[in-house]
C-alpha atoms as a PDB file:
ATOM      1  CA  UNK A   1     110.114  90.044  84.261  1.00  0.00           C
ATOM      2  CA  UNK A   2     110.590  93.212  86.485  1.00  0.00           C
ATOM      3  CA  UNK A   3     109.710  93.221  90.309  1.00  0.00           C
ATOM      4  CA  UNK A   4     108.907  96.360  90.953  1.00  0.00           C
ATOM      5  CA  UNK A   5     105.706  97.363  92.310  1.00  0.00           C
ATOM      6  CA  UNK A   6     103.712  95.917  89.609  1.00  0.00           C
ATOM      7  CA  UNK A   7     105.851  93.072  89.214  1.00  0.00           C
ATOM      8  CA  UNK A   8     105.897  91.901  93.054  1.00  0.00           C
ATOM      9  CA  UNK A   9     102.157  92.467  93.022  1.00  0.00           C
ATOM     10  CA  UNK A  10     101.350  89.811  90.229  1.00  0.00           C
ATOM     11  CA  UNK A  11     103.921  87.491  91.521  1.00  0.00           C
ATOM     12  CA  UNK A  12     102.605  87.344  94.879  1.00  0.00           C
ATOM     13  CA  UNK A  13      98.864  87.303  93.626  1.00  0.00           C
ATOM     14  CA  UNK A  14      99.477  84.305  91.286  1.00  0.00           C
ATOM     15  CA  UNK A  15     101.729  82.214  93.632  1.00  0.00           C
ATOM     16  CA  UNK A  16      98.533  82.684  96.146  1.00  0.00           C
ATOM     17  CA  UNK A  17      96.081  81.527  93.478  1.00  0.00           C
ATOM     18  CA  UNK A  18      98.239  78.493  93.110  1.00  0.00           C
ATOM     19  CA  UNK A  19     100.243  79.089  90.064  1.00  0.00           C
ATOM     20  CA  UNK A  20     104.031  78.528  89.895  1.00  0.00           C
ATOM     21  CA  UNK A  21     106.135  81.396  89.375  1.00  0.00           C
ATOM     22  CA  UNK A  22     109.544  82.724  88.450  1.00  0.00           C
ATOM     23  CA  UNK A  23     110.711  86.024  88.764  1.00  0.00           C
ATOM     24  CA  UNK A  24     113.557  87.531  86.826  1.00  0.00           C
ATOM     25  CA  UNK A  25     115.367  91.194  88.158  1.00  0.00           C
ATOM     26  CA  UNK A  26     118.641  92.552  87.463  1.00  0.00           C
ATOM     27  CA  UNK A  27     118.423  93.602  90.597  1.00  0.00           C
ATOM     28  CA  UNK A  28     118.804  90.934  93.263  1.00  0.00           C
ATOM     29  CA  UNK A  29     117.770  93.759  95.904  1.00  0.00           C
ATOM     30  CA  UNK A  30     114.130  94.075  94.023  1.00  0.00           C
ATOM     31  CA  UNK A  31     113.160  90.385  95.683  1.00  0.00           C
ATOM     32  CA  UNK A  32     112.777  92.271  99.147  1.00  0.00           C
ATOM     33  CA  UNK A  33     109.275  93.254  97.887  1.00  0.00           C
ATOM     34  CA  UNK A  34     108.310  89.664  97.809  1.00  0.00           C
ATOM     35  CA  UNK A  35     106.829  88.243 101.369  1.00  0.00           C
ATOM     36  CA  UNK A  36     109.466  85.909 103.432  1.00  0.00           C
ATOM     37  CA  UNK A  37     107.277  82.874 102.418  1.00  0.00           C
ATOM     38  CA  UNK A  38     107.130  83.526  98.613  1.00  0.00           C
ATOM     39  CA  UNK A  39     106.891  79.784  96.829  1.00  0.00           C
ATOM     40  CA  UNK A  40     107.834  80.599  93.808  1.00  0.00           C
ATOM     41  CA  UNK A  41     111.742  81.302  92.194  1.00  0.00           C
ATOM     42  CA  UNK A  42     113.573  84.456  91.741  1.00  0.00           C
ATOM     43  CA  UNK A  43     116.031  84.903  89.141  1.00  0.00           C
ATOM     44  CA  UNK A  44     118.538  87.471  89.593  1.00  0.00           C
ATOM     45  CA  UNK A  45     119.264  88.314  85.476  1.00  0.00           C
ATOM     46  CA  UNK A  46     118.494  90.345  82.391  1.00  0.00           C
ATOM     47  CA  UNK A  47     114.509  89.408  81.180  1.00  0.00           C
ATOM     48  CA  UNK A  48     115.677  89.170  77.642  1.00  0.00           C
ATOM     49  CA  UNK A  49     118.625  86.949  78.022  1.00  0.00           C
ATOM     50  CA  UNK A  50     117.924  83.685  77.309  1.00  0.00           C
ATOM     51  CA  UNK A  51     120.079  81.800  79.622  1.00  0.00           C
ATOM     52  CA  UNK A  52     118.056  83.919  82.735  1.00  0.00           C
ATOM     53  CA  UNK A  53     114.700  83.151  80.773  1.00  0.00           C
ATOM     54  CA  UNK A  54     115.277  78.881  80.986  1.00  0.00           C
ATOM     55  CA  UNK A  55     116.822  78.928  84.565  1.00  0.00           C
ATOM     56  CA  UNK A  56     113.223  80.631  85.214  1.00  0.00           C
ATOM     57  CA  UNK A  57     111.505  77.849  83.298  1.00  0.00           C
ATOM     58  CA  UNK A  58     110.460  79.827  80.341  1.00  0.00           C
ATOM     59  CA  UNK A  59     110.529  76.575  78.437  1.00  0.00           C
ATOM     60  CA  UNK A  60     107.481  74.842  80.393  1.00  0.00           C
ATOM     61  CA  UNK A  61     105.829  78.268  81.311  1.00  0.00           C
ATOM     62  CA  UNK A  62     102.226  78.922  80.194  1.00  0.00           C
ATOM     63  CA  UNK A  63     102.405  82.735  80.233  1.00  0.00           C
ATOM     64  CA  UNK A  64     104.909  85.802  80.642  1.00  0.00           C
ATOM     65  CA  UNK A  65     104.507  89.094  81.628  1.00  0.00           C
ATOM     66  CA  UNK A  66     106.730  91.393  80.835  1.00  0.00           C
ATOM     67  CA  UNK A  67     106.456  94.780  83.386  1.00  0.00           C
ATOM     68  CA  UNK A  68     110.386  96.005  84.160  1.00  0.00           C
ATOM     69  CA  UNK A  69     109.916  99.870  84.256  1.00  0.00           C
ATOM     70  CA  UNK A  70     111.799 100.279  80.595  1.00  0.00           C
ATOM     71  CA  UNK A  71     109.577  99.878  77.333  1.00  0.00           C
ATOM     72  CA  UNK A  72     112.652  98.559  75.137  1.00  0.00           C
ATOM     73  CA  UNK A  73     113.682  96.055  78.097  1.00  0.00           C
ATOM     74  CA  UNK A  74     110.123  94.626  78.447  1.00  0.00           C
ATOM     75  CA  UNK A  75     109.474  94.789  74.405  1.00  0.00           C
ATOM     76  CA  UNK A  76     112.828  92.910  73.274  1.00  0.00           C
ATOM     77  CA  UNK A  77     111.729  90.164  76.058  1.00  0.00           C
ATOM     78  CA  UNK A  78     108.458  89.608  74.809  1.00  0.00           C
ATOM     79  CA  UNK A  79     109.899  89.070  71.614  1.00  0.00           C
ATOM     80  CA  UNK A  80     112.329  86.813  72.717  1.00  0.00           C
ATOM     81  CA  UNK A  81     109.733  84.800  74.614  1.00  0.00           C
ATOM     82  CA  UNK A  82     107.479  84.725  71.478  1.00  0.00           C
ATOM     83  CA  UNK A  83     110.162  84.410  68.814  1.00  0.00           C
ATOM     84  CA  UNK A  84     112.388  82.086  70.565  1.00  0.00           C
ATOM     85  CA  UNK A  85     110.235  79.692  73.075  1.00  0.00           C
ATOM     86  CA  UNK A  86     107.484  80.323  71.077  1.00  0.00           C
ATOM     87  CA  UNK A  87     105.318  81.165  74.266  1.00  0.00           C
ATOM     88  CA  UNK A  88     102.161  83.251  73.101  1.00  0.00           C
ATOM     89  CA  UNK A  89     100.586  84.073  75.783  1.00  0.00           C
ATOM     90  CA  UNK A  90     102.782  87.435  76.717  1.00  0.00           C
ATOM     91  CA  UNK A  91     101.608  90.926  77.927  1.00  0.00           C
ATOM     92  CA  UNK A  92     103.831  93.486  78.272  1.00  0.00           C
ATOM     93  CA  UNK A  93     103.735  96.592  80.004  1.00  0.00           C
ATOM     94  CA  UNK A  94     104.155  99.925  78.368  1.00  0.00           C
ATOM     95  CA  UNK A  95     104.528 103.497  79.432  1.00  0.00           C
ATOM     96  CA  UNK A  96     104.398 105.230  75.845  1.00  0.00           C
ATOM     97  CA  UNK A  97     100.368 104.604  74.530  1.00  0.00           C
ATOM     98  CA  UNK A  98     101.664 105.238  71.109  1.00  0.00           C
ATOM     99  CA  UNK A  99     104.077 102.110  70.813  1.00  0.00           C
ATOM    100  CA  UNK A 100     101.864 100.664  72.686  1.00  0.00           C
ATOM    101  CA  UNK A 101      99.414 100.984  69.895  1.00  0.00           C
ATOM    102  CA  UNK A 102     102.419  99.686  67.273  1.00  0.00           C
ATOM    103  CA  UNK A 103     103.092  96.870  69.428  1.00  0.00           C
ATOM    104  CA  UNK A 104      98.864  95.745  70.024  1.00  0.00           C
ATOM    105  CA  UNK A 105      99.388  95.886  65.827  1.00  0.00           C
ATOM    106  CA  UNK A 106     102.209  93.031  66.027  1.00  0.00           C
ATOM    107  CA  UNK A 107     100.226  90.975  68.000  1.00  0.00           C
ATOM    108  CA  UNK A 108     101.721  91.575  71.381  1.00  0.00           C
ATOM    109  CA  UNK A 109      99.557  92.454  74.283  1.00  0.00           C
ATOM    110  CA  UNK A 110     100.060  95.749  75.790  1.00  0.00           C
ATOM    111  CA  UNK A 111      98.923  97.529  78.951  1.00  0.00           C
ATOM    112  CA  UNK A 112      99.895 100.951  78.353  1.00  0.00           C
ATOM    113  CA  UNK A 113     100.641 102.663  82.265  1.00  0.00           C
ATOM    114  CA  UNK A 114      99.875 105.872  81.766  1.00  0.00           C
ATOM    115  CA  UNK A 115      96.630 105.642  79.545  1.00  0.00           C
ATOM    116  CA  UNK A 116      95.467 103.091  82.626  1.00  0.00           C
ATOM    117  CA  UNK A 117      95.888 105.397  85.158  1.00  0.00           C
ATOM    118  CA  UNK A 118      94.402 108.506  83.088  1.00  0.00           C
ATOM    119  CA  UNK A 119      91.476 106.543  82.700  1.00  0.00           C
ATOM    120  CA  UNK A 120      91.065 105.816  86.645  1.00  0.00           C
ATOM    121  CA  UNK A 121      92.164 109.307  87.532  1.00  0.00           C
ATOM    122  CA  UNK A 122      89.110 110.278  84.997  1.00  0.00           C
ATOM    123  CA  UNK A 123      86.593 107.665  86.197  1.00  0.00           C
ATOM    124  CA  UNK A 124      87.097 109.333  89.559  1.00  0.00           C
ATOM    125  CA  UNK A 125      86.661 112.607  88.382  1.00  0.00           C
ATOM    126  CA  UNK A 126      83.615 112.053  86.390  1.00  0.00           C
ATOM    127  CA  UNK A 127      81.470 109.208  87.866  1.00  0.00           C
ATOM    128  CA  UNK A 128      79.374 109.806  84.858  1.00  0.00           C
ATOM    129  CA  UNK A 129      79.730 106.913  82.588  1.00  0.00           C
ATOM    130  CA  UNK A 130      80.629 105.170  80.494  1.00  0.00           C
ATOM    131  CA  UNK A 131      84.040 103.967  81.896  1.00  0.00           C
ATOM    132  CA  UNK A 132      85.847 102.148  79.526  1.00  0.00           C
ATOM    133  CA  UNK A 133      86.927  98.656  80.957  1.00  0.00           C
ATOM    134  CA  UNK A 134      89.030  97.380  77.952  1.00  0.00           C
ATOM    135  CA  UNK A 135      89.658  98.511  74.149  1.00  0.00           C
ATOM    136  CA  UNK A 136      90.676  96.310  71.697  1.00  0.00           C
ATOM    137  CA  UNK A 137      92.541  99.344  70.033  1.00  0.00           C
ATOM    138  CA  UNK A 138      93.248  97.278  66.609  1.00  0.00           C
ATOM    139  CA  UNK A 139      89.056  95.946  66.736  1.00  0.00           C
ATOM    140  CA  UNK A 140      88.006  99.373  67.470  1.00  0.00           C
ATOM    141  CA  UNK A 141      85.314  97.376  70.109  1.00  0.00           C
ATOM    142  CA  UNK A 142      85.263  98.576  73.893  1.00  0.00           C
ATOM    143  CA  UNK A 143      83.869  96.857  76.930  1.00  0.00           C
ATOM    144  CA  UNK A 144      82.213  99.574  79.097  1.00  0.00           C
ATOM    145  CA  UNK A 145      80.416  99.914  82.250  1.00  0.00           C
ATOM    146  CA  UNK A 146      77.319 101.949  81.616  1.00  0.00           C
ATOM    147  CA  UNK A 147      75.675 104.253  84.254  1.00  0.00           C
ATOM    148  CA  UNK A 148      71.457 103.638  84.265  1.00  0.00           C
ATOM    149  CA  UNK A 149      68.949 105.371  84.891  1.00  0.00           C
ATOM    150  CA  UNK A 150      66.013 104.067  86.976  1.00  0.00           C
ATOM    151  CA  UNK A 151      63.371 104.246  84.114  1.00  0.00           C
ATOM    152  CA  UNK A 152      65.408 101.090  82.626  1.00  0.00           C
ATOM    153  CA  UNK A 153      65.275  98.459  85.029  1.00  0.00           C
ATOM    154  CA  UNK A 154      62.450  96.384  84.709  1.00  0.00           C
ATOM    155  CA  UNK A 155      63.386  96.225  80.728  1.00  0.00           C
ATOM    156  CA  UNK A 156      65.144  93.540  79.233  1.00  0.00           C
ATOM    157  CA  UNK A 157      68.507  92.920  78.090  1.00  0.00           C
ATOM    158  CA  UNK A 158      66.904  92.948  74.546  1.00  0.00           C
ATOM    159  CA  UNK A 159      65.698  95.693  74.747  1.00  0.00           C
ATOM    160  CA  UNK A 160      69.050  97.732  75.987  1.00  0.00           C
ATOM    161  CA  UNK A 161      70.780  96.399  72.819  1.00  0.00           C
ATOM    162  CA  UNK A 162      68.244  97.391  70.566  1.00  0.00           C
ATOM    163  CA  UNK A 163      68.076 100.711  71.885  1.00  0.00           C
ATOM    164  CA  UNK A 164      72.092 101.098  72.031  1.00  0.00           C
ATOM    165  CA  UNK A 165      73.279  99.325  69.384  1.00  0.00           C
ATOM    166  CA  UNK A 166      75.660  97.194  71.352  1.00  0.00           C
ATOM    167  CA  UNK A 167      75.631  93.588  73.139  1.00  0.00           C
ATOM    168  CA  UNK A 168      75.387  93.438  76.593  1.00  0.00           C
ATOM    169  CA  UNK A 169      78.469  91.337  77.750  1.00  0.00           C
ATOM    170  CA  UNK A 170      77.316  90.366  81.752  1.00  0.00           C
ATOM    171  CA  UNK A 171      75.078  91.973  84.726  1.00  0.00           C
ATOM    172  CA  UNK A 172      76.634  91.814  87.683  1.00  0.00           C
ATOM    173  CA  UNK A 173      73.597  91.368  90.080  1.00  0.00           C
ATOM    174  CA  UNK A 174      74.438  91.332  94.244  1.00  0.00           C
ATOM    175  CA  UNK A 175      78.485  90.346  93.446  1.00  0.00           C
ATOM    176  CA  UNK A 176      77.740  87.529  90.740  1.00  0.00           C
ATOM    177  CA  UNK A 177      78.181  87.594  87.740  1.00  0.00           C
ATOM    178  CA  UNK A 178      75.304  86.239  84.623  1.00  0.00           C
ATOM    179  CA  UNK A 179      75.627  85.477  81.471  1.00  0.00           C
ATOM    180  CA  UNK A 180      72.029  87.008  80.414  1.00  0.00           C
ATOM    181  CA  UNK A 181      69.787  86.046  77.157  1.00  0.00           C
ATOM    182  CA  UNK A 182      67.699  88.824  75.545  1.00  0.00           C
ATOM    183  CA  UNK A 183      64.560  88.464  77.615  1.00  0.00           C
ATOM    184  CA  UNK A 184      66.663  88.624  80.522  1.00  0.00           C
ATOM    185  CA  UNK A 185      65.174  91.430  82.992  1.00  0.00           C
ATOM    186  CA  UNK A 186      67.263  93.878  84.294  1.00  0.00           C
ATOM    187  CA  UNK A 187      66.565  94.991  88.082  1.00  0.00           C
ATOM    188  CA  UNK A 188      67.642  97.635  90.270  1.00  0.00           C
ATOM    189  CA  UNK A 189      71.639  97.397  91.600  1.00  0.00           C
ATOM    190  CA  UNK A 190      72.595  95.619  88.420  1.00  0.00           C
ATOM    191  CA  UNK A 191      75.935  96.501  87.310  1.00  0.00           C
ATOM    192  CA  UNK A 192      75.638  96.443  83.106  1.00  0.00           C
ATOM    193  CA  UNK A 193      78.362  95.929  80.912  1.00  0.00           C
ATOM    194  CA  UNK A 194      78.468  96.450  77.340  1.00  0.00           C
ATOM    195  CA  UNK A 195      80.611  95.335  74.272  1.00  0.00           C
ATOM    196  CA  UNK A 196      80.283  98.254  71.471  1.00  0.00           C
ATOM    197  CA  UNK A 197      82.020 100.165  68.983  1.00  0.00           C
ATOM    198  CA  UNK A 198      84.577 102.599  70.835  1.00  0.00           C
ATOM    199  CA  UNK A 199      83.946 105.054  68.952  1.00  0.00           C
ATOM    200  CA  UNK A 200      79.905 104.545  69.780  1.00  0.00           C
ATOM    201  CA  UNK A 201      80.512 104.263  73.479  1.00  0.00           C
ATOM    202  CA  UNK A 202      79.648 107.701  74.582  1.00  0.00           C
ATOM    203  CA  UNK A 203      75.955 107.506  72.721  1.00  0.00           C
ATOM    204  CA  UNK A 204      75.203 104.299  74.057  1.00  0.00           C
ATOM    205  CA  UNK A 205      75.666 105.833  77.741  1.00  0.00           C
ATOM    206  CA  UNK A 206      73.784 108.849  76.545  1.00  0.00           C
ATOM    207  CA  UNK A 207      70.782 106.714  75.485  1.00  0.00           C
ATOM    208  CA  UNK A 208      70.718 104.576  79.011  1.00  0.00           C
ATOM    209  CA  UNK A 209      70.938 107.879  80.698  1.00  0.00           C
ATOM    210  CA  UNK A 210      67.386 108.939  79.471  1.00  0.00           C
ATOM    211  CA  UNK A 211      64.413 107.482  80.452  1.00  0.00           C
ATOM    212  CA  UNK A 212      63.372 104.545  77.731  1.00  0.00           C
ATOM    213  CA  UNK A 213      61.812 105.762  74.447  1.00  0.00           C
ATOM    214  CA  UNK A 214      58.485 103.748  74.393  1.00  0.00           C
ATOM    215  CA  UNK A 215      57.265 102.818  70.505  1.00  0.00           C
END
């Protein structure tokens, strides 16, 4: 639902991947953001009416995102889509981070607009780590891309958690991704990502930004 800026963008990145997709506006003037040789459907309607919802196929969809530039507008649809089709897998999009935080509590998946882009405004103003990639705000458990310093690589995955207190999710290493064990050995380039305690991220950055502690 919604094809703004955001909306468009999705559409036409999932329709290239080779998913099906549906696009619901109020606005039938919105579908000029979408290419000439869009596959999917666009439904000129309100995102929470139900009627607009099952001429988009709501009924046989597999997800819905909800990402209209109005919090109520994209709330009440995810509820409809949940409560009435009984589709779980919705995400909506949210401009106010503190219903945003109500709404994570409810079980609805939120990405909260301006907390994302205060978060990419401040990764490029301090390159320092660690930059948060993802908090489950209800866990309290953050996935973070840590910073090293040199003195760590050639140590092993082991002993990073040990020393941080926090699992190492993947390396990327030369654009792929791995899936590392403990005795995995970490090399020079490696992109490290850790899963640990939001509150805990900033001391697990501090300890990989100091050379490692030998017993």
């Amino acid at each position: 639902m919604g094809c703004g800026r955001v909306g468009a963008a999705l559409a036409i990145n999932l329709s290239a991947m080779g998913h099906s997709v549906a696009v619901i506006d109020h606005d039938p003037d919105s579908f000029r953001r979408l290419p000439e040789d869009f596959s999917g459907q666009s439904v000129t309607g309100v995102g929470f009416d139900r009627e607009a919802l099952r001429q988009a196929g709501i009924e046989d969809a597999t997800g819905f995102a909800a990402v209209s530039s109005g919090d109520n507008s994209n709330i009440i649809a995810a509820r409809v889509v949940r409560e009435t089709f009984g589709l779980k897998n919705v995400v909506t999009r949210i401009y106010d981070p503190t219903r945003a935080d109500v709404y994570e509590r409810l079980g609805i998946p939120t990405v909260p607009t301006v907390k994302w882009t205060a978060d990419q405004v401040l990764r490029h103003l301090i390159p320092l780590g660690p930059h948060v990639e993802y908090t489950d705000e209800v866990a309290e458990i953050s996935l973070i891309r840590v910073d090293v310093v040199d003195d760590w690589f050639g140590h092993t995955v082991g002993e990073v958690e040990d020393a941080t207190q926090a699992q190492v999710a993947y390396v990327t290493r030369l654009g792929h991704g791995l899936l590392p064990h403990r005795g995995f050995v970490l090399q020079d380039g490696d992109i490290v990502k850790l899963l640990v305690g939001t509150a805990q991220a900033g001391a697990a950055q501090y300890v990989l930004m100091h050379p490692v502690k030998e017993d």
